[in-house]
N, C-alpha and C. Protein backbone atom coordinates (compact mmCIF):
# COMPACT_ATOMS: atom_id res chain seq x y z
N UNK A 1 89.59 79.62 120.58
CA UNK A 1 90.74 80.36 120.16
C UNK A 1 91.96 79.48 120.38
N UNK A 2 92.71 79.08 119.59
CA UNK A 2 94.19 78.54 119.64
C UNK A 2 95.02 79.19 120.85
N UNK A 3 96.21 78.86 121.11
CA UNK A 3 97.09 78.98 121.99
C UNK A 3 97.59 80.04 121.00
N UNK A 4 98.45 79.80 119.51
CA UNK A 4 98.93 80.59 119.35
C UNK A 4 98.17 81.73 118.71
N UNK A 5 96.82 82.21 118.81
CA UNK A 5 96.27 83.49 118.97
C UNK A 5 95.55 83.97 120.04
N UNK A 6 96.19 83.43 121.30
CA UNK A 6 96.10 84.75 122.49
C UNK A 6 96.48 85.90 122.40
N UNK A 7 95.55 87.03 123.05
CA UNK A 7 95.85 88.24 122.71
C UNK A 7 96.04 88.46 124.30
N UNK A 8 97.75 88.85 124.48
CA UNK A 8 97.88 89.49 125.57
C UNK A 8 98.05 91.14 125.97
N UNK A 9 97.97 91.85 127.21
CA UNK A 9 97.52 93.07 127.02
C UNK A 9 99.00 93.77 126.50
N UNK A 10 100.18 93.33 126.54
CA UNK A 10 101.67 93.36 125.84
C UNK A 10 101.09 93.27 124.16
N UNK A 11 100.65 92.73 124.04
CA UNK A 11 99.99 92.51 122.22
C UNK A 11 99.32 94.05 122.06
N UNK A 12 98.56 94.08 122.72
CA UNK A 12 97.68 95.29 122.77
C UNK A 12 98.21 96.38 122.36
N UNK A 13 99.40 96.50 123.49
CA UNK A 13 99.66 97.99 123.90
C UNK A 13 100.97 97.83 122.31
N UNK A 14 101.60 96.90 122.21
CA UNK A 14 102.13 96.73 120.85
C UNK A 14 101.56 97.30 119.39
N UNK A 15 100.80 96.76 119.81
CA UNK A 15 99.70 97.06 118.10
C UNK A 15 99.12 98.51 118.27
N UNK A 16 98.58 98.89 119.55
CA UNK A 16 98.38 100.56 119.64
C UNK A 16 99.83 101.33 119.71
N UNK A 17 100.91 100.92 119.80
CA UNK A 17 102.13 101.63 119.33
C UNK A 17 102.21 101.72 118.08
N UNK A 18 102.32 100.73 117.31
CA UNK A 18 102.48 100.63 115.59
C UNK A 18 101.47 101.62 114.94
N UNK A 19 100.27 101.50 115.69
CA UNK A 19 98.87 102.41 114.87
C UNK A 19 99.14 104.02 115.62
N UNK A 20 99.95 104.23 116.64
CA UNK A 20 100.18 105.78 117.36
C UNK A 20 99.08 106.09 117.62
N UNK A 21 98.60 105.01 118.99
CA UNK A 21 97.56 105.26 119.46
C UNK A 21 97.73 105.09 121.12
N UNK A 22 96.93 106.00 122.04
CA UNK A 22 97.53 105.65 123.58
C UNK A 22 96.07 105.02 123.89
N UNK A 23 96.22 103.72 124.62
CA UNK A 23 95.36 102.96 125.16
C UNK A 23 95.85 103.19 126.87
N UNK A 24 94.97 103.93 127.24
CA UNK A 24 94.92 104.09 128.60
C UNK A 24 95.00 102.79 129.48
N UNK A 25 95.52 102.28 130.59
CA UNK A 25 95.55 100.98 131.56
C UNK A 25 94.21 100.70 132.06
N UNK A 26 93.77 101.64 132.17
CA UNK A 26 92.34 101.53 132.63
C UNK A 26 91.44 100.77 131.60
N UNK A 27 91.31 101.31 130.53
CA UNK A 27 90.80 100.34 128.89
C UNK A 27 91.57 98.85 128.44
N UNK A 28 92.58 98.83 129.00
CA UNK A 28 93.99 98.02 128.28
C UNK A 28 93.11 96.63 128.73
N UNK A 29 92.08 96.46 129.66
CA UNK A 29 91.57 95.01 129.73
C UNK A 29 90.19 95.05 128.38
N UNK A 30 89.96 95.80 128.23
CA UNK A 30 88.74 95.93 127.66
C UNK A 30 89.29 96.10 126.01
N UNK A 31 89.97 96.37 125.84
CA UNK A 31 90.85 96.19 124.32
C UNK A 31 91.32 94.89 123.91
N UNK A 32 92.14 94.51 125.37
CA UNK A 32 92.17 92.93 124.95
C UNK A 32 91.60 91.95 125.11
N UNK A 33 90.19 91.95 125.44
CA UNK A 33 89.07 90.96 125.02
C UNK A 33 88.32 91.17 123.88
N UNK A 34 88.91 92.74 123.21
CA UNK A 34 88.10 92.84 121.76
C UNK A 34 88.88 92.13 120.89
N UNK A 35 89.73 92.66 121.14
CA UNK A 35 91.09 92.14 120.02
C UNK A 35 91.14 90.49 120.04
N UNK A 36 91.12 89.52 121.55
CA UNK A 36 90.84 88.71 121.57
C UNK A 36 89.82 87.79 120.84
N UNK A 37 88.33 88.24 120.59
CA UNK A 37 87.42 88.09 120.06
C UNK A 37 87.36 88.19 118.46
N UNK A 38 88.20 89.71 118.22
CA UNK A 38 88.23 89.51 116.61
C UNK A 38 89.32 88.60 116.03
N UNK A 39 90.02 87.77 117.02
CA UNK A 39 91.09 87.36 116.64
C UNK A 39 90.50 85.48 116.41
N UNK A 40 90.09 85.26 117.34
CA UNK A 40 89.18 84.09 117.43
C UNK A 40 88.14 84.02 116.68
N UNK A 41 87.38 85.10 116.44
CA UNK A 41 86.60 85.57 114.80
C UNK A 41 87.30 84.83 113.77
N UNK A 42 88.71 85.36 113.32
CA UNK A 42 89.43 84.90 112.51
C UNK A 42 89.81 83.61 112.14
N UNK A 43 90.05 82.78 113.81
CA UNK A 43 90.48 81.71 113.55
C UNK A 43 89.34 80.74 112.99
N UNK A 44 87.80 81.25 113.37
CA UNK A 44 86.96 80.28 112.88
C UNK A 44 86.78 80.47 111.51
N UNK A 45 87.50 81.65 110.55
CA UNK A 45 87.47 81.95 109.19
C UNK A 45 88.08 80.75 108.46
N UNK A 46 89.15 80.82 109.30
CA UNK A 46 90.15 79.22 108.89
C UNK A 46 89.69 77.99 108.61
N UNK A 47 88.47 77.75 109.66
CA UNK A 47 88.10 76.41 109.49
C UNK A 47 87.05 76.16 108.00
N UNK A 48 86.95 77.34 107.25
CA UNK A 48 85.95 77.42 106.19
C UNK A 48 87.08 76.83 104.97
N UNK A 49 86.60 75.60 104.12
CA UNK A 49 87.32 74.98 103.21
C UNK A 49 87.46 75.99 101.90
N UNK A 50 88.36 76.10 101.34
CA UNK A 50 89.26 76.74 100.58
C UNK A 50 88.55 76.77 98.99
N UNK A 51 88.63 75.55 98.64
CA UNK A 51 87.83 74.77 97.60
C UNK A 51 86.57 75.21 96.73
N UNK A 52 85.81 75.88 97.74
CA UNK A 52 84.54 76.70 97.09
C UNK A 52 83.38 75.71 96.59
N UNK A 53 82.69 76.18 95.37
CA UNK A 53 81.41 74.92 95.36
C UNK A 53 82.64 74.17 93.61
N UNK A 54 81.97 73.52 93.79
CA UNK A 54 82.27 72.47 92.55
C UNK A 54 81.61 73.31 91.22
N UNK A 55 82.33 72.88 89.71
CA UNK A 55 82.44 73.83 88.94
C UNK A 55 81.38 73.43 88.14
N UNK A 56 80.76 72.44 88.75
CA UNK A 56 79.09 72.09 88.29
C UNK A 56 78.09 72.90 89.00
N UNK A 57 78.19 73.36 90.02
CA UNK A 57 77.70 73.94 90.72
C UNK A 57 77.09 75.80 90.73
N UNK A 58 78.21 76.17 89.65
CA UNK A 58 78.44 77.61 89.52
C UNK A 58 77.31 77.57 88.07
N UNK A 59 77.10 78.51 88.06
CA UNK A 59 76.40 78.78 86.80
C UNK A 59 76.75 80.02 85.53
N UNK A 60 76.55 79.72 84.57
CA UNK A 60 77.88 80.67 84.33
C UNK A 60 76.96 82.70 84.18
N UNK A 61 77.64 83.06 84.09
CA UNK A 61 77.09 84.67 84.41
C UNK A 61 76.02 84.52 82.75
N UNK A 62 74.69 85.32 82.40
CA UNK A 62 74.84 85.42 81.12
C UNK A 62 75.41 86.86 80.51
N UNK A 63 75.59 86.76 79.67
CA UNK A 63 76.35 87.88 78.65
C UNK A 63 75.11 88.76 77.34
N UNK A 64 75.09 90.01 77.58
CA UNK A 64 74.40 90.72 76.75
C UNK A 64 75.66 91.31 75.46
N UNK A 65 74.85 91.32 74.35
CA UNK A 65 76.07 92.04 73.50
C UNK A 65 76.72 93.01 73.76
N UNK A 66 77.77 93.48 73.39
CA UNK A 66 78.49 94.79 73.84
C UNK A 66 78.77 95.85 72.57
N UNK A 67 77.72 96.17 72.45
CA UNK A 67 77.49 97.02 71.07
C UNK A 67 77.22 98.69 71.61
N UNK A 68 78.10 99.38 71.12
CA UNK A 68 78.13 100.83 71.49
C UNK A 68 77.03 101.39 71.29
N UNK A 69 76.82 102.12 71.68
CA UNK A 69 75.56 103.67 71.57
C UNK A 69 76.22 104.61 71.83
N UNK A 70 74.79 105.24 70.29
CA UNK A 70 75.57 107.07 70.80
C UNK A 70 75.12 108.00 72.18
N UNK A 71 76.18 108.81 72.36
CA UNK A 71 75.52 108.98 73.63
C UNK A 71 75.22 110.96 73.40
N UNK A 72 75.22 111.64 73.96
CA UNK A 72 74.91 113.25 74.11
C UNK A 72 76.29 113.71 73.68
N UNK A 73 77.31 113.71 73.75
CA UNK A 73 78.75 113.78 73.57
C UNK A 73 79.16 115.25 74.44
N UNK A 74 79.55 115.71 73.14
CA UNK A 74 80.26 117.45 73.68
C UNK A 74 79.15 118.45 74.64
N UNK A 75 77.78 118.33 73.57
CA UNK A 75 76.91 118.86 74.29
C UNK A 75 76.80 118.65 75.66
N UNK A 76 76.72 117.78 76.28
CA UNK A 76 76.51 116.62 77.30
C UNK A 76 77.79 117.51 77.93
N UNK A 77 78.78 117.42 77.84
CA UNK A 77 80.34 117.34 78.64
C UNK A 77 80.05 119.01 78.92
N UNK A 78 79.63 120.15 78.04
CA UNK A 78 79.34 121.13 78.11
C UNK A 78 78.45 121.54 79.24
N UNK A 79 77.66 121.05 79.28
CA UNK A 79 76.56 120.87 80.02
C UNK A 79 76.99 121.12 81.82
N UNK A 80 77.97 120.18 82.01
CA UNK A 80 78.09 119.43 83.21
C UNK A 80 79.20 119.72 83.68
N UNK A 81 80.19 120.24 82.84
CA UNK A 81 81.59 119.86 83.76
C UNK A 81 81.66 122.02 83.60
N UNK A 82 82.30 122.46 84.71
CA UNK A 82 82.33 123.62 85.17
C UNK A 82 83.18 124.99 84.41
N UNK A 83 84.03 123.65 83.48
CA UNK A 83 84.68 124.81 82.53
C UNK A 83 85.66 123.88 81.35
N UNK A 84 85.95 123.65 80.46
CA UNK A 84 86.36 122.95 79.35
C UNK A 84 87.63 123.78 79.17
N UNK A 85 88.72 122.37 78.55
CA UNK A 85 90.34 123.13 78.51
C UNK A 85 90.51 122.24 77.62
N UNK A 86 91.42 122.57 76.44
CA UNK A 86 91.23 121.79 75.25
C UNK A 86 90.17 120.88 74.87
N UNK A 87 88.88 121.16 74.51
CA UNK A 87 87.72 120.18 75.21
C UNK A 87 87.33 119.05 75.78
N UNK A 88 88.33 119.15 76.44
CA UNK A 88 88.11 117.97 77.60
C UNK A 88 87.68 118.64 79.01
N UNK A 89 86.90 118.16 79.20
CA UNK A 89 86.24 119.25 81.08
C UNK A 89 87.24 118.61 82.05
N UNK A 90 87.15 119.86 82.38
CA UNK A 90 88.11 120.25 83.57
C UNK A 90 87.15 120.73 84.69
N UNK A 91 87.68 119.56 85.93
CA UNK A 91 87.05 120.17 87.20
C UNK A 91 87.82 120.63 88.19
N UNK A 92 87.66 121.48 89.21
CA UNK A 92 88.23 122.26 90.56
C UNK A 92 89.32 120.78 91.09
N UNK A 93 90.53 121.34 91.40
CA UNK A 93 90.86 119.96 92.57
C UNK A 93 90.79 119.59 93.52
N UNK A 94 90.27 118.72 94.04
CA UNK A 94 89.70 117.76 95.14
C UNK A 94 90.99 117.46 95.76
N UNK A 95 92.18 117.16 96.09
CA UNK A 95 93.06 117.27 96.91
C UNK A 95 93.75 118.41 97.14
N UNK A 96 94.67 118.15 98.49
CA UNK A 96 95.47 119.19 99.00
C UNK A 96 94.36 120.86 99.28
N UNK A 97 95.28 121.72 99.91
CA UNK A 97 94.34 122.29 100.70
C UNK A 97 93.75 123.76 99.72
N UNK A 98 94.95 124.40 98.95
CA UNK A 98 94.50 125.05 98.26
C UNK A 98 93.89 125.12 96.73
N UNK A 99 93.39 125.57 96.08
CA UNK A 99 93.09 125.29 94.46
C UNK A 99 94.26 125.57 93.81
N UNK A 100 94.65 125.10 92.39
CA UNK A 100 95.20 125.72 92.06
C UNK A 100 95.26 127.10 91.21
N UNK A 101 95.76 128.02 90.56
CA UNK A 101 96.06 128.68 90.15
C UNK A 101 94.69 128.86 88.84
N UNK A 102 94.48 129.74 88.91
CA UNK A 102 92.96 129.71 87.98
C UNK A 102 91.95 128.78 88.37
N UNK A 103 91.98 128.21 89.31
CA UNK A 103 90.73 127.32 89.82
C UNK A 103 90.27 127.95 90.76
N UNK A 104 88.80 127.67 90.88
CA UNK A 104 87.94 128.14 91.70
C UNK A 104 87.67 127.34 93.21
N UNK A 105 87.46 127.48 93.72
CA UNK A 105 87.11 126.97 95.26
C UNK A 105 85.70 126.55 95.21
């Protein structure tokens, strides 16, 4: 680990302020030998060259045509989605706490 990525337990209790988190004194050694560790993790990320393999080296992806198919369509969308609104399916909403207004739970 470098000098300038020591993790001191002042670092610690820093970075569990920013995240609004209480690291008890009792843990505060045991946090900063993790933090220490993932930090020195990091630095050996550094020593990995930038460069990648050489462009002889890569092979190129192959490519299938990209030709449409029909698929089940309306039937299909009918099928599956819980209730249709201008026919486009419409499902229940997945955020926030209540449904809205004509939606179901």
């Amino acid at each position: 680990m470098s000098e300038s990525s020591t993790v001191s337990p002042e670092i610690v209790r820093q970075i569990a302020a920013l995240a609004r988190l209480r690291v008890p004194e009792a843990e505060l050694p045991a946090w900063t030998q993790q933090l220490s560790r993932i930090v020195a993790y990091i630095d050996q990320l550094r020593e990995i060259p930038e460069e990648g393999p050489g462009v002889s080296d890569v092979l190129p992806t192959p490519l299938r045509a990209d030709e449409p198919l029909a698929g089940p369509g309306l039937p299909a969308l009918k099928a599956n989605a819980p209730r249709l609104s201008h026919g486009l399916g419409a499902v229940p909403r997945v955020v926030g706490g209540r449904p809205a207004p004509g939606e179901n739970s």
